[in-house]
C-alpha atoms as a PDB file:
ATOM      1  CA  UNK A   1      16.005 -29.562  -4.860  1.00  0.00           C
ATOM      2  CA  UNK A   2      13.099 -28.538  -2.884  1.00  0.00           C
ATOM      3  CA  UNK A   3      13.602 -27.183   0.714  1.00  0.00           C
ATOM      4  CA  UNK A   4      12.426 -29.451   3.267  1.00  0.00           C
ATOM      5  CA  UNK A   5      12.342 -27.933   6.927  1.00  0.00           C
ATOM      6  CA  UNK A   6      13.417 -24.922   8.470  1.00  0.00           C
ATOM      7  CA  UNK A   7      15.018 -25.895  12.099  1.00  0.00           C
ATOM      8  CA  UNK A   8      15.687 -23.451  14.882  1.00  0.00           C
ATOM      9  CA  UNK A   9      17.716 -23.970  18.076  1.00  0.00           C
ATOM     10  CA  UNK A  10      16.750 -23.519  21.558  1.00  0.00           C
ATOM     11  CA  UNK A  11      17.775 -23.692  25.226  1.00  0.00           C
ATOM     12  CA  UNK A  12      13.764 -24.322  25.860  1.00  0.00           C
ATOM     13  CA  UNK A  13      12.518 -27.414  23.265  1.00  0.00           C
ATOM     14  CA  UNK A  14       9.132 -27.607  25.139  1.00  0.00           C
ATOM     15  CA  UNK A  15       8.718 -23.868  25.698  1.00  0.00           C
ATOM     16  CA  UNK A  16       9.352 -22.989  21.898  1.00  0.00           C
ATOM     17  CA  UNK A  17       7.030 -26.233  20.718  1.00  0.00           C
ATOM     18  CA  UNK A  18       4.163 -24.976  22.473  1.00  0.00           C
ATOM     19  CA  UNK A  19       4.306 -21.529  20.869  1.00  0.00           C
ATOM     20  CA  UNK A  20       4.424 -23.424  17.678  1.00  0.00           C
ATOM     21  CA  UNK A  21       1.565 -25.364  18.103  1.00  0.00           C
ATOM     22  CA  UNK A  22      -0.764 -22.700  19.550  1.00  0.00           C
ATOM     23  CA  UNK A  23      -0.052 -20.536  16.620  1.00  0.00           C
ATOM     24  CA  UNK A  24      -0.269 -23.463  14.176  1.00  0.00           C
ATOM     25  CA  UNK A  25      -3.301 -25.346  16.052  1.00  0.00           C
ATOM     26  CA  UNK A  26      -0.942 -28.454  14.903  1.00  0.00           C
ATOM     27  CA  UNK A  27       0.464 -31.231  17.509  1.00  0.00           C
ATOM     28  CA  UNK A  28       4.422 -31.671  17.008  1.00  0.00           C
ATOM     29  CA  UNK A  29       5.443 -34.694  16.605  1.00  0.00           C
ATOM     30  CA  UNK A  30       8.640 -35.329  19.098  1.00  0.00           C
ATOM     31  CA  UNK A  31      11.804 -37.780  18.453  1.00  0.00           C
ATOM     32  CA  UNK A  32      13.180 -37.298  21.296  1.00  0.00           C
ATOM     33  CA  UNK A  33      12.689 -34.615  24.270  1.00  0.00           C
ATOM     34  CA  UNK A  34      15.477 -32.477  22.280  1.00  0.00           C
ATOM     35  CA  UNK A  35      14.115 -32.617  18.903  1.00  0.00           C
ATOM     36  CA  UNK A  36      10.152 -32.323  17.751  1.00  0.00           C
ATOM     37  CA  UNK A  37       8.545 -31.104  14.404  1.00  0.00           C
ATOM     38  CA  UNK A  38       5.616 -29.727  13.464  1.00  0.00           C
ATOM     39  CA  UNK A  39       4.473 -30.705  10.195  1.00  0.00           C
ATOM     40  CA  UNK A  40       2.220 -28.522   8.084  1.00  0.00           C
ATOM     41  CA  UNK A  41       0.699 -29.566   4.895  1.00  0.00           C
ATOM     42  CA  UNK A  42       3.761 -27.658   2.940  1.00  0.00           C
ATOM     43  CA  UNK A  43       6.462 -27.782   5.181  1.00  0.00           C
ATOM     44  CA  UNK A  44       7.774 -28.596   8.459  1.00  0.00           C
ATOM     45  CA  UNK A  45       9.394 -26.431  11.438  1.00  0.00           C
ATOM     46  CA  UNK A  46      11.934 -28.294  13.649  1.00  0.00           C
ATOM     47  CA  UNK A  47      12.667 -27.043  17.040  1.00  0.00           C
ATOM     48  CA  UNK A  48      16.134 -28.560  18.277  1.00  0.00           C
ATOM     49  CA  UNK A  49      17.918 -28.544  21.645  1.00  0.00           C
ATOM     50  CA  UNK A  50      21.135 -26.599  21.859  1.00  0.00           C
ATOM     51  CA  UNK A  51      21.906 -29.906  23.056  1.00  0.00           C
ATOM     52  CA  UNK A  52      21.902 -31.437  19.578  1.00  0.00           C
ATOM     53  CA  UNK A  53      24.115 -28.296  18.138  1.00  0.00           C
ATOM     54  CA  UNK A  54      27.248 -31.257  18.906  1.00  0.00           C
ATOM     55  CA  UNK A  55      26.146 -33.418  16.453  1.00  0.00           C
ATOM     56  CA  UNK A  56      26.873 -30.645  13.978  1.00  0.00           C
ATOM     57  CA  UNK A  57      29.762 -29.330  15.305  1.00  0.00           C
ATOM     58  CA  UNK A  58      30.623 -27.503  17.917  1.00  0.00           C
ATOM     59  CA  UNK A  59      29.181 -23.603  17.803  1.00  0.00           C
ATOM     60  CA  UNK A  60      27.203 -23.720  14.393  1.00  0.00           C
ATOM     61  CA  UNK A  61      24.359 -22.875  15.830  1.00  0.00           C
ATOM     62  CA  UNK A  62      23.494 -20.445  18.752  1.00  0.00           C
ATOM     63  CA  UNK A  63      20.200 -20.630  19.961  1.00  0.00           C
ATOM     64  CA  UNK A  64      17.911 -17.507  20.176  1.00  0.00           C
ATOM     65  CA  UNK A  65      20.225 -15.605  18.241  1.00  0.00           C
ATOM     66  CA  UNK A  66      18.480 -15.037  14.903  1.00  0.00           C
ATOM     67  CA  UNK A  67      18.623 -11.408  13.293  1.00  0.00           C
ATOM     68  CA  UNK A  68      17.866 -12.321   9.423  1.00  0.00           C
ATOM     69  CA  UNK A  69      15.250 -14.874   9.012  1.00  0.00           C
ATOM     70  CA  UNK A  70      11.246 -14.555   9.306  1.00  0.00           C
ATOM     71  CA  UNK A  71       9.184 -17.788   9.650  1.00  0.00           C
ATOM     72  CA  UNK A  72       6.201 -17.564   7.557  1.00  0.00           C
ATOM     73  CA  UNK A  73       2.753 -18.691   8.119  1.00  0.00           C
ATOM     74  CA  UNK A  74       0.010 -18.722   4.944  1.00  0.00           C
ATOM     75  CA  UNK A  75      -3.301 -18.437   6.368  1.00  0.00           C
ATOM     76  CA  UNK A  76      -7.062 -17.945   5.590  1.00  0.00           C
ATOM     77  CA  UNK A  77      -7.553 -14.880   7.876  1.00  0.00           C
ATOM     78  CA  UNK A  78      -5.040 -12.679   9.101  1.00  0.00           C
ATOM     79  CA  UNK A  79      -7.092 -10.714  10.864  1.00  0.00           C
ATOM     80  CA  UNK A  80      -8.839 -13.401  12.497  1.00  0.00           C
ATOM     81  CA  UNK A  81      -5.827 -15.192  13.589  1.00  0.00           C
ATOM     82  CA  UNK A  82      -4.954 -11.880  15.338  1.00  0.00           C
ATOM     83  CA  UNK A  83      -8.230 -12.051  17.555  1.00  0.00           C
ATOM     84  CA  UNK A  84      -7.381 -15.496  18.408  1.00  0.00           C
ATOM     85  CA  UNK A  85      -3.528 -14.374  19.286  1.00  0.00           C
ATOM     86  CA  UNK A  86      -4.915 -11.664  21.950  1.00  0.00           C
ATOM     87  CA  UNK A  87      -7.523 -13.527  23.386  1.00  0.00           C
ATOM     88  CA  UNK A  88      -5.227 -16.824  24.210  1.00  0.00           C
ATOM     89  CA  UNK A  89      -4.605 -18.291  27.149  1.00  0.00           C
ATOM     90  CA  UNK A  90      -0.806 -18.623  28.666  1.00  0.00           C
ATOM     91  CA  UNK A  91       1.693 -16.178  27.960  1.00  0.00           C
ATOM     92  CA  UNK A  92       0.677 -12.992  25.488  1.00  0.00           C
ATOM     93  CA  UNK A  93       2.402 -13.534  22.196  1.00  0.00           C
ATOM     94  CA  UNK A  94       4.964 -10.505  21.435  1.00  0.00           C
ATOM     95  CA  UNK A  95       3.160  -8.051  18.786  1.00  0.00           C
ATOM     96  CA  UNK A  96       5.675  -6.589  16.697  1.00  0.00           C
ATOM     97  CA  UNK A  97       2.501  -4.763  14.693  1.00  0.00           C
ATOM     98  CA  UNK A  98      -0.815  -5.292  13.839  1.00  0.00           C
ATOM     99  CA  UNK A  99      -2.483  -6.723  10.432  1.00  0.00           C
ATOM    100  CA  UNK A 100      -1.381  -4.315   7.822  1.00  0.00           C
ATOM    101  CA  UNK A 101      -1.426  -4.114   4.177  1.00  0.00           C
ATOM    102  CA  UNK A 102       2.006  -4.962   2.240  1.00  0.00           C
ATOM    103  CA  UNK A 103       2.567  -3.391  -0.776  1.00  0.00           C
ATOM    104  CA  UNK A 104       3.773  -6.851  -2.082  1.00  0.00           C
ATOM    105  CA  UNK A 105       0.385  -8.067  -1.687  1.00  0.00           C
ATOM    106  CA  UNK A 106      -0.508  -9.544   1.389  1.00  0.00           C
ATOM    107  CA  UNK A 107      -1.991  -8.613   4.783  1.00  0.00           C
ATOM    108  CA  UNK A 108       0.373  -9.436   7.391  1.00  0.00           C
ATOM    109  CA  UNK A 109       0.911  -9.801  10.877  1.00  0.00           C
ATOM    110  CA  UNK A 110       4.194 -10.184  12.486  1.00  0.00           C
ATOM    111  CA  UNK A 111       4.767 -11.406  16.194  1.00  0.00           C
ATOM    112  CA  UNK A 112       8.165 -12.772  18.366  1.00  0.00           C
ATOM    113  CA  UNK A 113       9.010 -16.134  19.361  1.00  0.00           C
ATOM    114  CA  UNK A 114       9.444 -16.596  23.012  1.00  0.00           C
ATOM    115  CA  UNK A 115      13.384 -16.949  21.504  1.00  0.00           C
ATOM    116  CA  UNK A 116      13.063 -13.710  19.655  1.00  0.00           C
ATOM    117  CA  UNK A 117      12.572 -15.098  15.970  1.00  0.00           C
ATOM    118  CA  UNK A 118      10.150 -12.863  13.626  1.00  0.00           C
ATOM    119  CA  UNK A 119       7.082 -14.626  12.673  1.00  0.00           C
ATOM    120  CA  UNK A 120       5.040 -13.413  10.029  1.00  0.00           C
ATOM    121  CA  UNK A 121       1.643 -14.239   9.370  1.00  0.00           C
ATOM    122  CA  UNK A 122      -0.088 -13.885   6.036  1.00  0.00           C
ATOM    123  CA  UNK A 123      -2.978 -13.682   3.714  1.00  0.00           C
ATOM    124  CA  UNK A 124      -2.751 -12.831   0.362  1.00  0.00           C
ATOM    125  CA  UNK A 125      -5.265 -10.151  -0.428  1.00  0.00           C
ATOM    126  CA  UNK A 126      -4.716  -8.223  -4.146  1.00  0.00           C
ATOM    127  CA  UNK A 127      -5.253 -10.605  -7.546  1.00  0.00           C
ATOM    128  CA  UNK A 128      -1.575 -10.681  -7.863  1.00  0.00           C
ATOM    129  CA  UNK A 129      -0.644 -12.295  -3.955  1.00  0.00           C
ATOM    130  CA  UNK A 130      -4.127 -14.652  -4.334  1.00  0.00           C
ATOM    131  CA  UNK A 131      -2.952 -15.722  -7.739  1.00  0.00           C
ATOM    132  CA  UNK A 132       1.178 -16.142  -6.385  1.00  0.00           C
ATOM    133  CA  UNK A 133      -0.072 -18.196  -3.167  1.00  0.00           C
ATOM    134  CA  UNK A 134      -3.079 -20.313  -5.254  1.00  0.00           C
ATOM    135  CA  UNK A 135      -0.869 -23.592  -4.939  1.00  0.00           C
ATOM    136  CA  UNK A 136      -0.895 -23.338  -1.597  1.00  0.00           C
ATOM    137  CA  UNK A 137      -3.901 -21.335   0.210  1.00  0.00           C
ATOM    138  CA  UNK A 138      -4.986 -23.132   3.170  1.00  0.00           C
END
């Protein structure tokens, strides 16, 4: 079994989507106007309407309600990606801290969703985290 996508539900599709792709640099890829995906070369972040929740029943998902789950981003350059974060145009992004050193490893950055959701963003910095994340450095 390998884990496919990570979805998250919103009252704002569009709104949501173009977070994503600023903070990706990736286009999404939409199915319909409730439902787009943006595909990275490891794995793929949905963004569905809370208009779609029906199809799953009704109340299994609430959006912009998350209080347990960090998206993670793997990148080259933590601290660059930060720069590019302040300096953008549109909305600021929510800065939940600066680029600091984990003990785990990594150099990280976290930031808020315009829903709320913690995203982290990541470069591995010690032997250890570079030789974890090899598979998979950008």
């Amino acid at each position: 079994m390998r884990i496919a996508s990570l979805r998250v539900i919103t009252d704002d599709v569009a709104r949501l989507v173009g977070f994503y792709e600023h903070l990706t640099g990736l286009t999404a890829t939409w199915a319909t106007p409730d439902f787009a995906e943006i595909t990275t070369p490891t794995f793929t972040l949905a963004v569905g309407s809370t208009r779609t929740v029906g199809v799953f029943g009704p109340g299994t998902a609430h959006a912009a309600d998350n209080h347990s789950a960090i998206i993670e981003f793997l990148v080259d350059d933590v601290d660059a990606e930060y720069s590019r974060l302040r300096h953008r145009d549109g909305p600021p992004v929510e800065f939940v801290n600066e680029p600091a050193d984990m003990p785990w490893g990594n150099r990280s950055l976290l930031v808020r969703d315009p829903d709320g959701t913690l995203v982290n963003i990541f470069t591995p910095v010690t032997d250890q985290a570079v030789a974890k994340w090899s598979c998979i450095v950008p």
